[in-house]
N, C-alpha and C. Protein backbone atom coordinates (compact mmCIF):
# COMPACT_ATOMS: atom_id res chain seq x y z
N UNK A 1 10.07 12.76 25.94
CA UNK A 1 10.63 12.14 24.77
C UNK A 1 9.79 10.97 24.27
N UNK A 2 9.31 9.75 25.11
CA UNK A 2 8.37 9.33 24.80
C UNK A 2 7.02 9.38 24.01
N UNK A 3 6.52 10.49 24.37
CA UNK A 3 5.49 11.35 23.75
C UNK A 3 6.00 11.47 22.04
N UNK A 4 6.43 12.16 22.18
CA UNK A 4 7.25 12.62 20.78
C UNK A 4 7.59 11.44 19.92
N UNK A 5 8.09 10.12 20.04
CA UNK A 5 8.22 8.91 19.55
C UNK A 5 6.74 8.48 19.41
N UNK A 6 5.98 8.55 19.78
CA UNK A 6 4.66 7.84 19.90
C UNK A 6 3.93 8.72 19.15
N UNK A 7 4.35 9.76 18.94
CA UNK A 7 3.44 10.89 17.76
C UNK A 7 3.84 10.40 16.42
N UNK A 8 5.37 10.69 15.84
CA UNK A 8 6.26 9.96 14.82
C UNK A 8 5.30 8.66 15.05
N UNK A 9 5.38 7.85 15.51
CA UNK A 9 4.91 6.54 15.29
C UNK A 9 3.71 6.35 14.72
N UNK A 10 2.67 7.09 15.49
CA UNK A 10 1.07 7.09 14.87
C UNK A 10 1.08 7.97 13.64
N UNK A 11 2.16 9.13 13.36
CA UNK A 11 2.36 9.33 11.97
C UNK A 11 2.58 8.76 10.97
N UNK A 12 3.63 8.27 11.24
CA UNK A 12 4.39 7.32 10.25
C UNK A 12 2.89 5.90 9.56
N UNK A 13 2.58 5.40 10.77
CA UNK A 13 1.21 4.55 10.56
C UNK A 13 0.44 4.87 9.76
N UNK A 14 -0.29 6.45 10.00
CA UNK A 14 -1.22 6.78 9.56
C UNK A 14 -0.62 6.83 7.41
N UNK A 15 0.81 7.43 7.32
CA UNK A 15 1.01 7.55 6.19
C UNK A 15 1.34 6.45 5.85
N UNK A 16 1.36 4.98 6.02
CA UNK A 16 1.54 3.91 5.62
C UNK A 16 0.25 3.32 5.01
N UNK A 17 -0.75 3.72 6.15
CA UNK A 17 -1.92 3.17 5.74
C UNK A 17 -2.81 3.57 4.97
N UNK A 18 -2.27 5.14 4.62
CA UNK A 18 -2.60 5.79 2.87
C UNK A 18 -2.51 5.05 1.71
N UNK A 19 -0.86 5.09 2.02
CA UNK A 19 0.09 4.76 0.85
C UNK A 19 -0.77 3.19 0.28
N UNK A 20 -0.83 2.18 1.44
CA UNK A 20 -1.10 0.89 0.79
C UNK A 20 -2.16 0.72 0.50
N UNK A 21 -3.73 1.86 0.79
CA UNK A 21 -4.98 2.04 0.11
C UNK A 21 -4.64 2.80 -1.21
N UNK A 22 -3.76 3.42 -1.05
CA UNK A 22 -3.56 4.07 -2.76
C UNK A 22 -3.39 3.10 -3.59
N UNK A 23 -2.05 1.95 -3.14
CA UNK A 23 -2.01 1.36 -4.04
C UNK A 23 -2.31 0.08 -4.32
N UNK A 24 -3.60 -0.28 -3.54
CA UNK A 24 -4.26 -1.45 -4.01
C UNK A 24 -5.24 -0.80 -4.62
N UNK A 25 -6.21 0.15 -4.61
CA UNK A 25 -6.64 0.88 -5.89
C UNK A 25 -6.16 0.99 -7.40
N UNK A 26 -4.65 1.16 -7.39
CA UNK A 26 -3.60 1.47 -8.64
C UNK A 26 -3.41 -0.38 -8.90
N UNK A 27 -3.86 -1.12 -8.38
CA UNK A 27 -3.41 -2.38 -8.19
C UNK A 27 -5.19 -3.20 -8.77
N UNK A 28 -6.32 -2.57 -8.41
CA UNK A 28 -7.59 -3.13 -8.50
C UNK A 28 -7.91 -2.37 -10.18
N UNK A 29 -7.24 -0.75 -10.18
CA UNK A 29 -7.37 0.18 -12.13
C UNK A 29 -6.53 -0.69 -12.86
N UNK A 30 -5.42 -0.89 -12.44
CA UNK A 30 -4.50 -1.67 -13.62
C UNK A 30 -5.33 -2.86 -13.73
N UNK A 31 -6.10 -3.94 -12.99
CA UNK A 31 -6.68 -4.83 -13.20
C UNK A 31 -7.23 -4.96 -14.17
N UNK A 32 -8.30 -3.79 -13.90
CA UNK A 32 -9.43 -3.54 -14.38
C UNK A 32 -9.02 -3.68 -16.35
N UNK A 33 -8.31 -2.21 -15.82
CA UNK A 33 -7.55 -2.20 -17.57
C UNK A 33 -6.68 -3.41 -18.67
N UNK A 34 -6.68 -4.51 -17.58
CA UNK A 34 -6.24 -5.94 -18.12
C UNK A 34 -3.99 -5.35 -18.46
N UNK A 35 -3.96 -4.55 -17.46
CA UNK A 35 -2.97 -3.96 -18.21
C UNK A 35 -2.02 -5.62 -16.70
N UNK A 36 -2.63 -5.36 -15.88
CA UNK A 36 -2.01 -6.94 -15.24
C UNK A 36 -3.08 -7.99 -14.52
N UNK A 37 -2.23 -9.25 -14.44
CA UNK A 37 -3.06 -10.13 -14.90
C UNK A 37 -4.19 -10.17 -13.67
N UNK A 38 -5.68 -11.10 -13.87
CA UNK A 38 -6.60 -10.67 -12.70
C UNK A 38 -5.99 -11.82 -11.52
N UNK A 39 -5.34 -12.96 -11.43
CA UNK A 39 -5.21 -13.62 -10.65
C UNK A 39 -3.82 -12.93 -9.73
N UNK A 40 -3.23 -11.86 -10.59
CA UNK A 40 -2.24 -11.34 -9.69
C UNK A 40 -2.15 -10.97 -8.02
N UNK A 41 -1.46 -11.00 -7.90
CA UNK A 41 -0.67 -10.58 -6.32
C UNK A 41 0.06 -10.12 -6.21
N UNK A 42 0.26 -9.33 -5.36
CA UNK A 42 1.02 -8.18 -5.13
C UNK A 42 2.04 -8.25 -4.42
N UNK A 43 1.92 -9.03 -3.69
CA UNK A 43 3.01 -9.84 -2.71
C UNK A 43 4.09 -11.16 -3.50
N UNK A 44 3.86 -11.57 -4.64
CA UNK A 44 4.28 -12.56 -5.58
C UNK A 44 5.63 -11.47 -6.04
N UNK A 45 7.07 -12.58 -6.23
CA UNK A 45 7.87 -12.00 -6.75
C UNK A 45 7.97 -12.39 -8.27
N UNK A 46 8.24 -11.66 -9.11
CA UNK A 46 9.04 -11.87 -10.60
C UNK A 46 9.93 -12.30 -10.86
N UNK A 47 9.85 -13.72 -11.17
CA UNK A 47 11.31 -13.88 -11.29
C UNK A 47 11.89 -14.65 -12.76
């Protein structure tokens, strides 16, 4: 059972660490395109 949790786990990782290269790319094009601002952050809330 162990095994099996530790597979899920390095899965789950591996698709995390897609996801957040996808979207600092979608985060560096929108830049680019001035469509948001260049001093932005991604981690900054809207409020």
């Amino acid at each position: 059972m162990e095994t099996i949790g530790f597979i899920f786990g390095l899965t789950g990782f591996a698709f995390a660490m897609i996801a957040n290269s996808r979207l600092n790319k979608l985060e560096d094009k929108l830049k680019e395109l001035n469509v948001l601002d260049k001093d932005f952050k991604s981690g900054e809330r809207i409020s």
